[in-house]
N, C-alpha and C. Protein backbone atom coordinates (compact mmCIF):
# COMPACT_ATOMS: atom_id res chain seq x y z
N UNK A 1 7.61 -7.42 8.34
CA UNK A 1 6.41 -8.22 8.52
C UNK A 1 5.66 -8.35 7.21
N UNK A 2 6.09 -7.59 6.40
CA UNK A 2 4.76 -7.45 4.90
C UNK A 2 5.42 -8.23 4.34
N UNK A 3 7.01 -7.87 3.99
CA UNK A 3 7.73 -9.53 3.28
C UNK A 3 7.73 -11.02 3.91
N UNK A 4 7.42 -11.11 5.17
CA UNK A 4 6.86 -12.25 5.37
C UNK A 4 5.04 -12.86 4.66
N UNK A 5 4.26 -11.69 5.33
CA UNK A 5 3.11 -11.91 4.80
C UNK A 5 2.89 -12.25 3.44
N UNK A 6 3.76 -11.60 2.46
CA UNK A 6 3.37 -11.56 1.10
C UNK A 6 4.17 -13.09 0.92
N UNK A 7 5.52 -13.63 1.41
CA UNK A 7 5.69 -15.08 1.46
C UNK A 7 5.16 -16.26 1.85
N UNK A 8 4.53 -15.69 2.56
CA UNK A 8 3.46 -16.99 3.56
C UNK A 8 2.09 -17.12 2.41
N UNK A 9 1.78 -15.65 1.84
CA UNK A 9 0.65 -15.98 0.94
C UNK A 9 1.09 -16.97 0.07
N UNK A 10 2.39 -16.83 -0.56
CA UNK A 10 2.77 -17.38 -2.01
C UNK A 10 3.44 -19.03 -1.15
N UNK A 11 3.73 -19.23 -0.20
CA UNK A 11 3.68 -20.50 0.19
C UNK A 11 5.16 -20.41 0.53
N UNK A 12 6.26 -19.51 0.63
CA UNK A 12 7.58 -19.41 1.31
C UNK A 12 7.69 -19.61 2.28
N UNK A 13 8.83 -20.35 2.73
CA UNK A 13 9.15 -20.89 4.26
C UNK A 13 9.89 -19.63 4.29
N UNK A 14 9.35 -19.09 5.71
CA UNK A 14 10.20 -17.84 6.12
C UNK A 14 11.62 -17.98 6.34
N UNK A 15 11.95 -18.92 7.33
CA UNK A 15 13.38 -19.25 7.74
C UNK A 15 13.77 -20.44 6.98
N UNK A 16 15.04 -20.81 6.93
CA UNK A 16 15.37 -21.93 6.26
C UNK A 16 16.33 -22.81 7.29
N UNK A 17 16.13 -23.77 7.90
CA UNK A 17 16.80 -24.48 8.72
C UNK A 17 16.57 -23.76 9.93
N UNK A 18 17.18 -25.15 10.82
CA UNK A 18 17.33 -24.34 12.78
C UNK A 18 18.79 -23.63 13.15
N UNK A 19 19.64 -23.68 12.02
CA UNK A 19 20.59 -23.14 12.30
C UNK A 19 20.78 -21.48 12.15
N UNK A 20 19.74 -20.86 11.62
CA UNK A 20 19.70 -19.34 11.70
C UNK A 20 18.19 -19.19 10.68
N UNK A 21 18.33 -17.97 11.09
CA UNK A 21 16.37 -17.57 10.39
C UNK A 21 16.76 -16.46 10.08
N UNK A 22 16.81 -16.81 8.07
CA UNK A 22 17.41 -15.81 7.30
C UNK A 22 16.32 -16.44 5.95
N UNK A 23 16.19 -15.67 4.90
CA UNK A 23 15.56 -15.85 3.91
C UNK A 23 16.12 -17.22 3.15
N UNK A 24 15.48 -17.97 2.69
CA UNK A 24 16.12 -18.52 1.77
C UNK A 24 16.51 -17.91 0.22
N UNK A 25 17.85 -18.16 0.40
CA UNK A 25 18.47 -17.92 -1.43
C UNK A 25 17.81 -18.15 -2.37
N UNK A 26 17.15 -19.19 -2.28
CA UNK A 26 16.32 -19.77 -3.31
C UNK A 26 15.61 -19.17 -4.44
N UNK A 27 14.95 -18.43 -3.19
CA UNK A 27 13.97 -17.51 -3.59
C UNK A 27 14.21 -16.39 -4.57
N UNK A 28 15.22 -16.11 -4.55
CA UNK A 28 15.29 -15.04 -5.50
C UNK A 28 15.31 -15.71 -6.96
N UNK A 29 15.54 -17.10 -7.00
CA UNK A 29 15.03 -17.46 -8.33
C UNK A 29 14.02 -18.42 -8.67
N UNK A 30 13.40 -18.64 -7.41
CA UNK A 30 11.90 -19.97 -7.14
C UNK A 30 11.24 -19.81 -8.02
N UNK A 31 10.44 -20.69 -8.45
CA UNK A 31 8.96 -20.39 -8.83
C UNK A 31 8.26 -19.71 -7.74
N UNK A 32 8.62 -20.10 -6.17
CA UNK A 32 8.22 -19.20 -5.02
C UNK A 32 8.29 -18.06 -5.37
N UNK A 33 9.44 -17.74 -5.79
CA UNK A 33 9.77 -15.77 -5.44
C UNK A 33 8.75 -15.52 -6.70
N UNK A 34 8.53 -16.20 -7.92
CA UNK A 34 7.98 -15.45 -8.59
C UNK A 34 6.19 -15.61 -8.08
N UNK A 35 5.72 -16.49 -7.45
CA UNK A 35 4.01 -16.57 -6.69
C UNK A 35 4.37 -15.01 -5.90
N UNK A 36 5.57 -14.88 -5.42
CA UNK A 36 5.87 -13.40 -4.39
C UNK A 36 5.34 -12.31 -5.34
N UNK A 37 6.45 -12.47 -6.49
CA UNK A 37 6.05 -11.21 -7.07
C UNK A 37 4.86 -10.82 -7.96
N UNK A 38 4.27 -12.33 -8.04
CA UNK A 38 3.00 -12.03 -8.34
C UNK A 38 2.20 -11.66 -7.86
N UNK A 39 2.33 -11.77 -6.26
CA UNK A 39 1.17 -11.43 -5.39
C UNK A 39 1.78 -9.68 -4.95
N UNK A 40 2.72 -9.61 -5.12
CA UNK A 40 3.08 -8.16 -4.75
C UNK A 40 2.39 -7.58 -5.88
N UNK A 41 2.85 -7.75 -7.07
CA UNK A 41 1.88 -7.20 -8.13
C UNK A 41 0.80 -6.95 -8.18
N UNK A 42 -0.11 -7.49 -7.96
CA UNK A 42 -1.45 -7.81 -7.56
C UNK A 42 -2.17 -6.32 -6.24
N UNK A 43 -1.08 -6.24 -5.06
CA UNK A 43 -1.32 -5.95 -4.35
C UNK A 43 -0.90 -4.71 -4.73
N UNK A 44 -0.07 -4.22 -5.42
CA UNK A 44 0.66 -3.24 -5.80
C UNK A 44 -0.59 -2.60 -6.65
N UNK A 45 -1.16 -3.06 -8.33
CA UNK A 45 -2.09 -2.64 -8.55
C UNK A 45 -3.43 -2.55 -7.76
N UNK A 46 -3.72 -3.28 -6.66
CA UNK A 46 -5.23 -2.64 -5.91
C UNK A 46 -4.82 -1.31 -5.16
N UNK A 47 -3.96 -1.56 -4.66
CA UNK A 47 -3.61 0.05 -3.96
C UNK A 47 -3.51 1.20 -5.12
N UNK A 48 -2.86 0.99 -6.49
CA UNK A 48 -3.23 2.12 -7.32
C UNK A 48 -4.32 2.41 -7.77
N UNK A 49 -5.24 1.71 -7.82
CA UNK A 49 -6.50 1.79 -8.33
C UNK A 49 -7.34 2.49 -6.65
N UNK A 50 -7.05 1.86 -5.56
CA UNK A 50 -7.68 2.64 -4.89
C UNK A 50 -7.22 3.84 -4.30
N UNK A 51 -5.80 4.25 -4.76
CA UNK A 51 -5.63 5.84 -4.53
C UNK A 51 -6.30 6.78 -5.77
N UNK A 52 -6.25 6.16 -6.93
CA UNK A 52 -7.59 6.77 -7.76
C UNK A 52 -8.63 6.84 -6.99
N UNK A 53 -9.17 6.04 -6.97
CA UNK A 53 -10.46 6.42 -6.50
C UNK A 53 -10.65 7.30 -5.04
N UNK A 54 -9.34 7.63 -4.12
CA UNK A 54 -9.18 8.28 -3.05
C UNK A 54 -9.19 9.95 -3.23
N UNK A 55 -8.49 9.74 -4.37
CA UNK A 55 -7.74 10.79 -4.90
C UNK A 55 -9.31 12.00 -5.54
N UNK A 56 -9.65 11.24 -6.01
CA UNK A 56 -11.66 11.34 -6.89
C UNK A 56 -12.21 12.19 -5.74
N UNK A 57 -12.43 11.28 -4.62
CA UNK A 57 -13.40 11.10 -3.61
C UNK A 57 -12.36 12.60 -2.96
N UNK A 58 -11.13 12.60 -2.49
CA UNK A 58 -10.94 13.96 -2.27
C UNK A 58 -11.06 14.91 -2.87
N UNK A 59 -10.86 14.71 -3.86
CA UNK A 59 -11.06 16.16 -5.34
C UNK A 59 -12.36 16.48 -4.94
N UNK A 60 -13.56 16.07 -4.88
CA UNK A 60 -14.85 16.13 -4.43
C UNK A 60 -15.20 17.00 -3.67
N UNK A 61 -14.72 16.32 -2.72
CA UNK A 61 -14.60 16.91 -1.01
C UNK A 61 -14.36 18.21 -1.15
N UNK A 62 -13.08 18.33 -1.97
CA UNK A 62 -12.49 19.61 -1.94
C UNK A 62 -13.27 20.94 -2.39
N UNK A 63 -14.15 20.17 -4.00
CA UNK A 63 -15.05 21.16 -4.34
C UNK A 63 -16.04 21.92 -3.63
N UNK A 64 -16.67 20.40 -2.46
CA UNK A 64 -17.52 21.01 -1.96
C UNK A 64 -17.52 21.69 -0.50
N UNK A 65 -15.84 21.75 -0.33
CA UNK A 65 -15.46 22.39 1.10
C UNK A 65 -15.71 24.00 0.73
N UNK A 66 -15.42 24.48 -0.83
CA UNK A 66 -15.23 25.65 -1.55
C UNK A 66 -16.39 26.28 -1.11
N UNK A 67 -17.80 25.57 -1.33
CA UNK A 67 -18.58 26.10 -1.45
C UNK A 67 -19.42 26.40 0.12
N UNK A 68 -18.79 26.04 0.84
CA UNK A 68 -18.74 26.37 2.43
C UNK A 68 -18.26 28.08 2.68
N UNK A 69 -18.78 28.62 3.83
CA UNK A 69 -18.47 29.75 3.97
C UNK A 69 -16.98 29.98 5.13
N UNK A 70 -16.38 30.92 4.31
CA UNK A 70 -14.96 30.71 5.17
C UNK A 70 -15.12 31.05 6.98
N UNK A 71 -15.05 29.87 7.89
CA UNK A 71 -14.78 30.23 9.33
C UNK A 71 -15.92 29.74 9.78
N UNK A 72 -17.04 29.31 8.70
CA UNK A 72 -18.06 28.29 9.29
C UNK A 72 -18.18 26.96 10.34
N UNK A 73 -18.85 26.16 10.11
CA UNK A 73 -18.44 25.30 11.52
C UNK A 73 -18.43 23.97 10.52
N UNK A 74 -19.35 24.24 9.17
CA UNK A 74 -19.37 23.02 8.35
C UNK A 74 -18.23 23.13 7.41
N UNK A 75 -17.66 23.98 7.39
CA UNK A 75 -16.51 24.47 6.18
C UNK A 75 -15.20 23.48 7.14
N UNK A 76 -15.44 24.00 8.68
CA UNK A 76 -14.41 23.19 9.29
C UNK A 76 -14.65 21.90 9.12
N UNK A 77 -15.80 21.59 9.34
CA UNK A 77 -15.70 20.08 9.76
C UNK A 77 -15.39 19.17 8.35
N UNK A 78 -15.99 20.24 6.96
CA UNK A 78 -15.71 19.22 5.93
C UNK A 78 -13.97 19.45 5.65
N UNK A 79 -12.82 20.34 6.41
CA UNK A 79 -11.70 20.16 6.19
C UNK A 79 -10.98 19.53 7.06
N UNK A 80 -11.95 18.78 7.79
CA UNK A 80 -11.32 17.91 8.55
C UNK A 80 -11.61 16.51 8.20
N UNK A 81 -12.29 16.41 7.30
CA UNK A 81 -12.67 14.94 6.52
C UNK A 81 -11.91 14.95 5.38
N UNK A 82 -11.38 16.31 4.56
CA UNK A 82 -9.81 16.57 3.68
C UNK A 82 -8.83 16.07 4.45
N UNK A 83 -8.66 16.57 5.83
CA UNK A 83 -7.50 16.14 5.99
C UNK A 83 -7.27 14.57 6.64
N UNK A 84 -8.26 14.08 7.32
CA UNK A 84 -8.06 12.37 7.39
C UNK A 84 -7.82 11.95 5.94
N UNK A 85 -8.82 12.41 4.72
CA UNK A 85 -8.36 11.90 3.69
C UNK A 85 -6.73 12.08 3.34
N UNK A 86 -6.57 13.05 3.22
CA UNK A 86 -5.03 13.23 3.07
C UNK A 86 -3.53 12.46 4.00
N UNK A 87 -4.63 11.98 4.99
CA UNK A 87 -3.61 10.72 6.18
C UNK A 87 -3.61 9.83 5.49
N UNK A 88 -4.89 9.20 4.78
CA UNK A 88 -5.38 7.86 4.09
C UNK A 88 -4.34 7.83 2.86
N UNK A 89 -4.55 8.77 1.88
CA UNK A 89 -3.62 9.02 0.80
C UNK A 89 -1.99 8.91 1.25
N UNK A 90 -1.58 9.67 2.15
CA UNK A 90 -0.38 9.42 2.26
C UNK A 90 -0.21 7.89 2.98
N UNK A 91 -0.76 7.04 3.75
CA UNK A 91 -0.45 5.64 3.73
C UNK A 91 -0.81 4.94 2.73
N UNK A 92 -1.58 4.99 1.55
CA UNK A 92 -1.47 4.17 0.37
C UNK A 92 -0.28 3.92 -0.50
N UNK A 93 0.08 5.74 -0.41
CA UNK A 93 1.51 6.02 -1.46
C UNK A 93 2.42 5.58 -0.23
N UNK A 94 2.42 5.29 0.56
CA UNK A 94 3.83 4.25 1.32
C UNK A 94 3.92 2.98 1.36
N UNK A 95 2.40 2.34 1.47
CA UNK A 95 2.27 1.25 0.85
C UNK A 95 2.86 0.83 -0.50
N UNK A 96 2.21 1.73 -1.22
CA UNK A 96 2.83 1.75 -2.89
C UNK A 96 3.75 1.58 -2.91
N UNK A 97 4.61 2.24 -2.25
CA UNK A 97 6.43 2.44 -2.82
C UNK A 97 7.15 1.42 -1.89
N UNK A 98 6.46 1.01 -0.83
CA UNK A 98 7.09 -0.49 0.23
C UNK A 98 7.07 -1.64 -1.32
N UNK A 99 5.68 -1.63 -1.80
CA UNK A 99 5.55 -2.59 -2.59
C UNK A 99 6.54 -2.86 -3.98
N UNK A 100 6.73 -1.35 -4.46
CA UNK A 100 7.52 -1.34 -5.49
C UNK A 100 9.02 -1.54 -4.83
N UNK A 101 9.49 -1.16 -3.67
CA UNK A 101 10.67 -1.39 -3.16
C UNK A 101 10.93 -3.11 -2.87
N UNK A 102 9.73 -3.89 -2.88
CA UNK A 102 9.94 -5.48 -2.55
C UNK A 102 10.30 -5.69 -3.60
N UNK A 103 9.28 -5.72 -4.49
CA UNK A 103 9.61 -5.73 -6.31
C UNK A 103 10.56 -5.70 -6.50
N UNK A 104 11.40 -4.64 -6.43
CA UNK A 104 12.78 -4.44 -6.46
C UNK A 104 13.76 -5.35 -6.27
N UNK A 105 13.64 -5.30 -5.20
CA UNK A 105 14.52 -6.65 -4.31
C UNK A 105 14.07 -8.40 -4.89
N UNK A 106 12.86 -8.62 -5.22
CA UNK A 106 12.96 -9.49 -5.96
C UNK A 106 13.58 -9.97 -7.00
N UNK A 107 13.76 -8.68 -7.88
CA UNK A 107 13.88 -9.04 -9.74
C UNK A 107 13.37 -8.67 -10.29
């Protein structure tokens, strides 16, 4: 579904003819495929820039879970806002590597 999405942004006809719904060939050398891999690019750097800044915002967290007393009720609750963060982080870096894996497959 994301290699469609990211084709539909850049203006790719998903299927090619009524006789089967398969990528077009084309694409791997279009000016299309390259609007693709521009927009994967694109999308590829906002997700790195915002696992920086995820990454920040947990480091943070983390400092100030430290300064919580161990078995407290706020020590828990701020390691439970670590660990959604740490859900968030790990779907960026899968995002990331879906994106670099399209890349791939482009060229």
């Amino acid at each position: 579904w994301l290699v469609a999405g990211v084709l539909w942004l850049a203006g790719q006809p998903l299927c090619a003819g009524s006789a089967g719904h398969r990528l077009r060939r084309e694409a791997e050398v279009s000016p299309t495929s390259e609007k693709a891999a521009g927009a994967l690019r694109s999308l590829l750097g906002k997700t790195e820039r915002d696992l920086q800044g995820l990454r920040r915002k947990r480091d943070n967290w983390e400092d100030l879970c430290r300064m919580k007393p161990d078995g407290s009720q706020s020590r828990g609750e701020c390691m439970h806002i670590l660990q959604t963060m740490e859900r968030e982080i790990k779907a960026l870096e899968d995002r990331r590597d879906a994106y670099k894996e399209m890349l791939g497959h482009l060229g």
